[in-house]
C-alpha atoms as a PDB file:
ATOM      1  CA  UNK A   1       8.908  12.449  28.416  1.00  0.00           C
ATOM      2  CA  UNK A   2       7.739   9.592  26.874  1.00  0.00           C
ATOM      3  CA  UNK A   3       7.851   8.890  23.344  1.00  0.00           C
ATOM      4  CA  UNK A   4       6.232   5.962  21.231  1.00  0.00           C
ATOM      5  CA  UNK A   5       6.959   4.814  17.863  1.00  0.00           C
ATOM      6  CA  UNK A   6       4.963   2.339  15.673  1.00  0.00           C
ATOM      7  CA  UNK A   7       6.567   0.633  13.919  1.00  0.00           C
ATOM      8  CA  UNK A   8       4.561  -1.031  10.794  1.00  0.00           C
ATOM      9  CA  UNK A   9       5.962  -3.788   8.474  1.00  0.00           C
ATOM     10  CA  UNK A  10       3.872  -2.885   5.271  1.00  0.00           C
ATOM     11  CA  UNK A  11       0.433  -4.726   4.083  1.00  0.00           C
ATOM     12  CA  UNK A  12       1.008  -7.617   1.622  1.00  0.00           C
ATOM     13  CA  UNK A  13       1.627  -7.885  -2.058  1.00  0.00           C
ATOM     14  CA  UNK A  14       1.325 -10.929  -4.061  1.00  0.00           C
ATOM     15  CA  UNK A  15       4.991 -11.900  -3.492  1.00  0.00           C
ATOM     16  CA  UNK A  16       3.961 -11.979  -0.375  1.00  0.00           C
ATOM     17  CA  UNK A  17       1.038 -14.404  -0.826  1.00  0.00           C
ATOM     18  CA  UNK A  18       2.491 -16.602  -3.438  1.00  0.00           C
ATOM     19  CA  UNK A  19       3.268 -20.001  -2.271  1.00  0.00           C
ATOM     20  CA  UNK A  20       6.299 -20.233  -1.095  1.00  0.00           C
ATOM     21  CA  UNK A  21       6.580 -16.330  -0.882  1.00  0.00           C
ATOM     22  CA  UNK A  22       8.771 -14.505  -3.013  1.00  0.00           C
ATOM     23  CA  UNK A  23      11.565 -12.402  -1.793  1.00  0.00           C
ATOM     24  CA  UNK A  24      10.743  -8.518  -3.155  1.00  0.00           C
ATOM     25  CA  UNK A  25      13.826  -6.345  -2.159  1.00  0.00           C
ATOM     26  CA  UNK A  26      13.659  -3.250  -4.216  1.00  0.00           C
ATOM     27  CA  UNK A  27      10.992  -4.534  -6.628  1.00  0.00           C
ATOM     28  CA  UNK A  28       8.570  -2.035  -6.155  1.00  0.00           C
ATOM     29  CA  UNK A  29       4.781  -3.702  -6.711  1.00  0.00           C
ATOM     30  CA  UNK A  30       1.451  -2.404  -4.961  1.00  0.00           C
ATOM     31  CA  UNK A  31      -0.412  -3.827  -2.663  1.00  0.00           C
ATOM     32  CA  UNK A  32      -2.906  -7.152  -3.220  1.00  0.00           C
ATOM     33  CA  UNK A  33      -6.510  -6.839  -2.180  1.00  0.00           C
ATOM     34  CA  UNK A  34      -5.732  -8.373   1.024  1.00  0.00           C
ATOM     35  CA  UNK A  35      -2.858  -6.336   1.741  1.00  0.00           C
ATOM     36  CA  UNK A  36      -5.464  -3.292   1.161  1.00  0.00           C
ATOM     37  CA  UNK A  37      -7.362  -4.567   3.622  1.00  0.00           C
ATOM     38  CA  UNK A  38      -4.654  -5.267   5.992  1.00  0.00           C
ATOM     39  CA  UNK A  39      -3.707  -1.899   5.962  1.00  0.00           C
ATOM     40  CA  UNK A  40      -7.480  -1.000   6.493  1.00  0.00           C
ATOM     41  CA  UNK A  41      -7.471  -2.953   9.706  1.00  0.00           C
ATOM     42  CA  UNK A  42      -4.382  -1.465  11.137  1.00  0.00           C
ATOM     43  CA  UNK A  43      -5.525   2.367  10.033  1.00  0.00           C
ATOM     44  CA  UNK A  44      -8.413   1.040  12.990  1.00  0.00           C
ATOM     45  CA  UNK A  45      -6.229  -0.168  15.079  1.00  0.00           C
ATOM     46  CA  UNK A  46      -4.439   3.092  15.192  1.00  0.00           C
ATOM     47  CA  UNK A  47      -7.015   5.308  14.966  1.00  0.00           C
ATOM     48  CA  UNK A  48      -7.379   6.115  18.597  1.00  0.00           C
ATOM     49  CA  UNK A  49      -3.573   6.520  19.148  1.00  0.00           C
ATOM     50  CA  UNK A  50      -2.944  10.254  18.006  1.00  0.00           C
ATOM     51  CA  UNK A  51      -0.086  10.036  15.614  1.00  0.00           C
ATOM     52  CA  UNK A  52       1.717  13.110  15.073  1.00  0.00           C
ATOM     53  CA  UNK A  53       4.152  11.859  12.449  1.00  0.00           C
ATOM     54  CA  UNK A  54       4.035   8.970  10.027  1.00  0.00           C
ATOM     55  CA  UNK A  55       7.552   8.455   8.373  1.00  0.00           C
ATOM     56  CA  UNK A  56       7.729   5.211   5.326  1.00  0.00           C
ATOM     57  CA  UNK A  57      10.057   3.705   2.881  1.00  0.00           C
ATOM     58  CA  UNK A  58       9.806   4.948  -0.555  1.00  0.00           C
ATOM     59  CA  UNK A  59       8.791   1.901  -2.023  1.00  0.00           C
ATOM     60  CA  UNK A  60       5.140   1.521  -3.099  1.00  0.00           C
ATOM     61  CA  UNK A  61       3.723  -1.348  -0.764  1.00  0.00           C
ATOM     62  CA  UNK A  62       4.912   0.927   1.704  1.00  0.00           C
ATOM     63  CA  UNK A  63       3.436   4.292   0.877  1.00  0.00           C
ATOM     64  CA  UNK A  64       0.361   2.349   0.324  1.00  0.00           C
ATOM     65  CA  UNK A  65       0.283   0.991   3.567  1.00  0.00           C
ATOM     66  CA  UNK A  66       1.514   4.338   5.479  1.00  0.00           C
ATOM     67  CA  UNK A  67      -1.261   6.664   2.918  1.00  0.00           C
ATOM     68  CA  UNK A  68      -3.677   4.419   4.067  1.00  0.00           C
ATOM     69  CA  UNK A  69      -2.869   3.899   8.128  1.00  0.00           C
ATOM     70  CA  UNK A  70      -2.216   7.921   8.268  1.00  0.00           C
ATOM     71  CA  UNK A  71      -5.600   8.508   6.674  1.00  0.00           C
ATOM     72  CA  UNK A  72      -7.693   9.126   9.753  1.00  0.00           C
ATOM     73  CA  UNK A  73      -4.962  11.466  11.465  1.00  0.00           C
ATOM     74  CA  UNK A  74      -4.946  13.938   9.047  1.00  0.00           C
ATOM     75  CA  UNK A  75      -0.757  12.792   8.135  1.00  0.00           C
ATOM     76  CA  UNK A  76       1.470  12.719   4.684  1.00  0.00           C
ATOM     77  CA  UNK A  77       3.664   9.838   4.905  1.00  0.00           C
ATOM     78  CA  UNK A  78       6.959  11.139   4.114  1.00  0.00           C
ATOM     79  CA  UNK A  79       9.648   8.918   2.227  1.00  0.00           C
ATOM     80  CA  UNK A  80      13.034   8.390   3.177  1.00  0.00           C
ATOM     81  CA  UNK A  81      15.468   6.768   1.326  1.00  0.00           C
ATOM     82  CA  UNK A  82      16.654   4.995   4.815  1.00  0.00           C
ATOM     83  CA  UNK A  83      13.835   2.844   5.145  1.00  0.00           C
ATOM     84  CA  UNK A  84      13.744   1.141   2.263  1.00  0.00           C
ATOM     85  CA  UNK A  85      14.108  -2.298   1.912  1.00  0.00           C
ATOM     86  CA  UNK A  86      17.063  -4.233   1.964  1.00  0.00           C
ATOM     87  CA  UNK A  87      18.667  -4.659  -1.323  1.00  0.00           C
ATOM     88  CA  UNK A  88      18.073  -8.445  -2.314  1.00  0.00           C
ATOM     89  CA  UNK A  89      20.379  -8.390  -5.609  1.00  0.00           C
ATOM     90  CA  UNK A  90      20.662 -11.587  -7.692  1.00  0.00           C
ATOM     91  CA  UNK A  91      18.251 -13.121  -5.069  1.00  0.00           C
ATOM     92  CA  UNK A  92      15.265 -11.105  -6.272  1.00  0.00           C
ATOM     93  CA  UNK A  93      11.827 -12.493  -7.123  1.00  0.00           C
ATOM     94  CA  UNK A  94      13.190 -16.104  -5.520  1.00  0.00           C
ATOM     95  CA  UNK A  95      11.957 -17.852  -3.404  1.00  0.00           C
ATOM     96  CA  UNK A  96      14.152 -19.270  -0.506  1.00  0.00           C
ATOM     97  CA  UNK A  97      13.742 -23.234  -1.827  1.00  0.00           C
ATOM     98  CA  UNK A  98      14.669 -22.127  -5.309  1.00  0.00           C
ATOM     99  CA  UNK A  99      17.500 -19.890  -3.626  1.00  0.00           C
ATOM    100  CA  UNK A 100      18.832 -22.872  -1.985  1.00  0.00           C
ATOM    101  CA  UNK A 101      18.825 -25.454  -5.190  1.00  0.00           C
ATOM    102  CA  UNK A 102      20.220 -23.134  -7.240  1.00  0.00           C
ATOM    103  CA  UNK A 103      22.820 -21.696  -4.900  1.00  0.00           C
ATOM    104  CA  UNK A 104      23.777 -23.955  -2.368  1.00  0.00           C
ATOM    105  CA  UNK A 105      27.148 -22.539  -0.901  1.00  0.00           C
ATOM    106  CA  UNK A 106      25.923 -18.512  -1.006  1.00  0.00           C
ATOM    107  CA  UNK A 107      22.650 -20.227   0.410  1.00  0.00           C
ATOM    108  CA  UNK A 108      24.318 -21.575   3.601  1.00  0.00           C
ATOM    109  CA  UNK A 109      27.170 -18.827   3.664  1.00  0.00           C
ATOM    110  CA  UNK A 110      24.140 -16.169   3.990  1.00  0.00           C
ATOM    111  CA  UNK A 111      22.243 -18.137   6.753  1.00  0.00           C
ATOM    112  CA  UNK A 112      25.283 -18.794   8.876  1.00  0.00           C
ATOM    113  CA  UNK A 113      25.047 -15.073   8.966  1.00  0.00           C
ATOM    114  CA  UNK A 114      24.133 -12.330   7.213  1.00  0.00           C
ATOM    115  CA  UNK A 115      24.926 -10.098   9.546  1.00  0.00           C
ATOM    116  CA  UNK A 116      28.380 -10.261   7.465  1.00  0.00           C
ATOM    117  CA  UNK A 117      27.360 -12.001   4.395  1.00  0.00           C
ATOM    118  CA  UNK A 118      25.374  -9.673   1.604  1.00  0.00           C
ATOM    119  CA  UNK A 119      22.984 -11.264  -0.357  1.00  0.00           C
ATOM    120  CA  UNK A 120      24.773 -11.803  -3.811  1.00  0.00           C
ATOM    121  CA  UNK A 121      25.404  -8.823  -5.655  1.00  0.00           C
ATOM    122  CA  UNK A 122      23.408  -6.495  -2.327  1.00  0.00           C
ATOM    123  CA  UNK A 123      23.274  -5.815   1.360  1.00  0.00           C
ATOM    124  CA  UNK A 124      23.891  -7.437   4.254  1.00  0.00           C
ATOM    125  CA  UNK A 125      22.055  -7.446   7.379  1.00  0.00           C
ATOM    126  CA  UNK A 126      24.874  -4.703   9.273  1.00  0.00           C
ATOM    127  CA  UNK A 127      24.622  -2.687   5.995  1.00  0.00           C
ATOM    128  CA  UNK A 128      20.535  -2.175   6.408  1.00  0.00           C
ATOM    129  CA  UNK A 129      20.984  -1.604  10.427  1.00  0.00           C
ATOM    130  CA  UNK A 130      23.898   0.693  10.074  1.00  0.00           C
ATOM    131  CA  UNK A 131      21.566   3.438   7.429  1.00  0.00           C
ATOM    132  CA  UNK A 132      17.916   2.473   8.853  1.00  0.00           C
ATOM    133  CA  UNK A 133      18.986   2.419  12.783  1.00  0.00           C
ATOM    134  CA  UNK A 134      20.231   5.825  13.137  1.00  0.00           C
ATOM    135  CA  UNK A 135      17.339   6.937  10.841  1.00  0.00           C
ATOM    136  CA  UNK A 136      14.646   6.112  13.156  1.00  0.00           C
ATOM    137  CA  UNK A 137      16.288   6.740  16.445  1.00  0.00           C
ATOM    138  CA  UNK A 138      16.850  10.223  14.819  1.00  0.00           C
ATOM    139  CA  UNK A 139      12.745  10.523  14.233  1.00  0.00           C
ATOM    140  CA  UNK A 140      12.162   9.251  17.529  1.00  0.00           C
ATOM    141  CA  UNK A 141      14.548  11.704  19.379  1.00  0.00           C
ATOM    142  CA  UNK A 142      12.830  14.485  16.804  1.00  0.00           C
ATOM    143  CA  UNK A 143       9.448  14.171  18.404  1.00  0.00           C
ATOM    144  CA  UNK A 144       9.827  14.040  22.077  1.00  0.00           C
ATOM    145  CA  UNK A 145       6.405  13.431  23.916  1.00  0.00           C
ATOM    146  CA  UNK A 146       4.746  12.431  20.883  1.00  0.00           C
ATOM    147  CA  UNK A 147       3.861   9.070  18.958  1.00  0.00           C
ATOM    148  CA  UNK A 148       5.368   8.519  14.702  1.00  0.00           C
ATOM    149  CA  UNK A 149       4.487   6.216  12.857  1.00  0.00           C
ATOM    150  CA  UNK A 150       6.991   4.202  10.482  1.00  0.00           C
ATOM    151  CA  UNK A 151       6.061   1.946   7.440  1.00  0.00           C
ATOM    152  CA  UNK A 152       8.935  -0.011   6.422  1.00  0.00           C
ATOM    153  CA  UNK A 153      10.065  -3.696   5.663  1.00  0.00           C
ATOM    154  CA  UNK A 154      11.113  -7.049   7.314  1.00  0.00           C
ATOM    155  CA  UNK A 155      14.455  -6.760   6.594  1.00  0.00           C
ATOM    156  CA  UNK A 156      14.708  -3.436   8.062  1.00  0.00           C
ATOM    157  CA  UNK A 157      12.287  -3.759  11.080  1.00  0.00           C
ATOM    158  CA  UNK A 158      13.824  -6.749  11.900  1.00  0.00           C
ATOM    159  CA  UNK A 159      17.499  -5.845  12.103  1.00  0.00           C
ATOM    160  CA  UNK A 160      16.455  -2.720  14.106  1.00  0.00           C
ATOM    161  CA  UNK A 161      13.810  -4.487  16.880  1.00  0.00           C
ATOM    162  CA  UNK A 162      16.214  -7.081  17.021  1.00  0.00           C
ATOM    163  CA  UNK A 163      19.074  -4.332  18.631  1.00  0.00           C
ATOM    164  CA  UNK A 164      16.102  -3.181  20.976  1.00  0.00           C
ATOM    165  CA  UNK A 165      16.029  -6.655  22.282  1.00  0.00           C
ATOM    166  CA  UNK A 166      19.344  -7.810  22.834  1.00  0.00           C
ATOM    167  CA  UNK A 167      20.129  -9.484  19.726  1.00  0.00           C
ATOM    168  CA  UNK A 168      23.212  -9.514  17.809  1.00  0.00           C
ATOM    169  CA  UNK A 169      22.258  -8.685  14.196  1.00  0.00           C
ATOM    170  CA  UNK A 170      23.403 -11.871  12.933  1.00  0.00           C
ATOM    171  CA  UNK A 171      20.251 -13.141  15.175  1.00  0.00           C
ATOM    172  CA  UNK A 172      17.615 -10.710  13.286  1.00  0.00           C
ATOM    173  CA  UNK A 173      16.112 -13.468  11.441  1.00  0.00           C
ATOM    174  CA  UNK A 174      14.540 -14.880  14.487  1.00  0.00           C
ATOM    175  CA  UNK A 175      12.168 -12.121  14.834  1.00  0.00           C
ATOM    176  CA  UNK A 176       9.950 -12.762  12.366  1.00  0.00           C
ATOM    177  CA  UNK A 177       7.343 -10.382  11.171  1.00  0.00           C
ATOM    178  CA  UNK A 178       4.087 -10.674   9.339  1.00  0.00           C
ATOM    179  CA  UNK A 179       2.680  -7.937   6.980  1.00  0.00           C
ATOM    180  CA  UNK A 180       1.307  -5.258   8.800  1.00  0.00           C
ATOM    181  CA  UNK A 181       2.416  -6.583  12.256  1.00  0.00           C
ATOM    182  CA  UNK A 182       2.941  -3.558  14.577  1.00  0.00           C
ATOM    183  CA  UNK A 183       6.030  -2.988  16.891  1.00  0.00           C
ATOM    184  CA  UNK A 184       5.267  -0.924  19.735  1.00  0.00           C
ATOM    185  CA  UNK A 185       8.853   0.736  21.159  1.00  0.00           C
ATOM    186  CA  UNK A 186       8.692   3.441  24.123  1.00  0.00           C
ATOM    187  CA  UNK A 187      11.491   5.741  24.277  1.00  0.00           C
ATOM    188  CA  UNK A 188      11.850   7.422  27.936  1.00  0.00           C
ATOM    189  CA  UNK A 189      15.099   9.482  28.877  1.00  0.00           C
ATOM    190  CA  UNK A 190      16.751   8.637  25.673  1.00  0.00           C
ATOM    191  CA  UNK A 191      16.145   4.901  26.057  1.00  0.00           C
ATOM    192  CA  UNK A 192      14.260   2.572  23.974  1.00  0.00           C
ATOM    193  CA  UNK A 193      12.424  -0.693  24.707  1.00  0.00           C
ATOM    194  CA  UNK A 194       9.961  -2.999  22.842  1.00  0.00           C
ATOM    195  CA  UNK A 195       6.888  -3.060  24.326  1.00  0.00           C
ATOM    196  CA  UNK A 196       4.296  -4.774  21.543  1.00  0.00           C
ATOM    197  CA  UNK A 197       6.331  -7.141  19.099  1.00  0.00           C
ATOM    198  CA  UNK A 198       4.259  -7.595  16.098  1.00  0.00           C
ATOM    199  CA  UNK A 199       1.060  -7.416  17.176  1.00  0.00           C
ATOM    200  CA  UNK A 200      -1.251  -9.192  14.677  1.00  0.00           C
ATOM    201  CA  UNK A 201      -4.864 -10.416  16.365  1.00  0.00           C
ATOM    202  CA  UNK A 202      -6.410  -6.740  14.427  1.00  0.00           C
ATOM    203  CA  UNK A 203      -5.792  -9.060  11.132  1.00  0.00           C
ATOM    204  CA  UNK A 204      -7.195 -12.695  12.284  1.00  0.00           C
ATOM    205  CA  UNK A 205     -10.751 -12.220  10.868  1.00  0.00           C
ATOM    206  CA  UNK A 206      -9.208 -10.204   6.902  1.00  0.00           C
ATOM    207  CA  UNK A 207      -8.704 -14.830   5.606  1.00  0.00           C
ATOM    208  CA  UNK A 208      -6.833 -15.182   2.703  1.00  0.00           C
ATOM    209  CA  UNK A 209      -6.782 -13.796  -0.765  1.00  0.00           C
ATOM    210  CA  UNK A 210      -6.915 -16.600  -3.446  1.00  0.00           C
ATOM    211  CA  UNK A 211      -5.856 -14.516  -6.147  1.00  0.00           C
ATOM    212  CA  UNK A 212      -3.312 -11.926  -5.190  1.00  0.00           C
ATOM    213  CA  UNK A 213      -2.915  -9.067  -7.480  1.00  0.00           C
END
């Protein structure tokens, strides 16, 4: 029995598309225009694929992005706690140039790896793969022979694709994700592989929003 999970990092928001991008963590803003129509492009991507189960982080970019994606199978996103993002804490609505002038030492402590090192004041990278892990290998073991959908973050995608492929946690950074990139992973006999690893060419013709909201 095969099962296949997509896995969705959610559409953008203007933290996103602000210049240099803004780290969100549990800030909880809606989508921009073009991360509406982001979303609309991967909801056509998907269309064809006969999703049984679309699972998202509470957060709203995320709902957004699953409400919209689900639309043409007929699906509720539902939220669990799990997903959401990882908790940011004093680093919230910085950006990572700012992060690094104003806090040099937590700055380079977190980069050497934050696998072990929280960000000030919130999570670390083993703290967001240790609850959202478990979380989704649960939904995929829940729907044998079928294909879920999951809307979550980059924090949280990232940490868990990065396990699929080899990496130690303290690596996760180096798969980088854009909004509403999609994951493919194939489970078969209780084993779970990347396949797709964010796919992105459904988004090339959407351009660029120059004023986010």
């Amino acid at each position: 029995m095969r099962t296949t999970l997509y896995l969705v990092r959610h559409a953008a928001t203007a933290a996103n598309l602000a210049s240099p991008a803004r780290l969100q963590g549990r800030n909880d803003p809606p989508l921009a225009s073009l991360g509406i129509r982001q979303a609309e492009a991967t909801r056509d991507l998907l269309a064809d694929c006969q999703i049984q189960a679309c699972y998202t982080s509470p957060l709203r970019r995320a709902v957004e992005t699953a409400s919209i994606i689900a639309g043409p199978h007929g699906l509720m996103p539902i939220p669990l706690a799990e997903l959401i993002e990882c908790d940011v804490g004093e680093w919230e609505g910085l950006d990572w140039e700012t992060i690094r002038s104003r806090d040099p030492e937590s700055y380079r402590r977190y980069m050497a790896d934050p696998a072990v090192v929280p960000y000030p004041g919130g999570e670390s990278f083993a703290d967001v793969h240790g609850r959202a892990a478990p979380m989704i290998d649960r939904l995929i073991a829940k729907h044998p022979a079928q294909s879920i959908l999951v809307v979550s973050h980059h924090v949280v995608n990232r940490t868990y694709l990065a396990g699929l492929l080899g990496l130690p946690v303290r690596q996760a950074r180096n798969v980088s994700l854009d909004n509403c990139g999609v994951s493919v992973v194939r489970n078969e006999g209780g084993a779970s592989a990347v396949t797709t690893l964010n796919a992105v060419f459904h988004l090339a013709q959407i351009g660029t929003d120059s004023t986010p909201a």
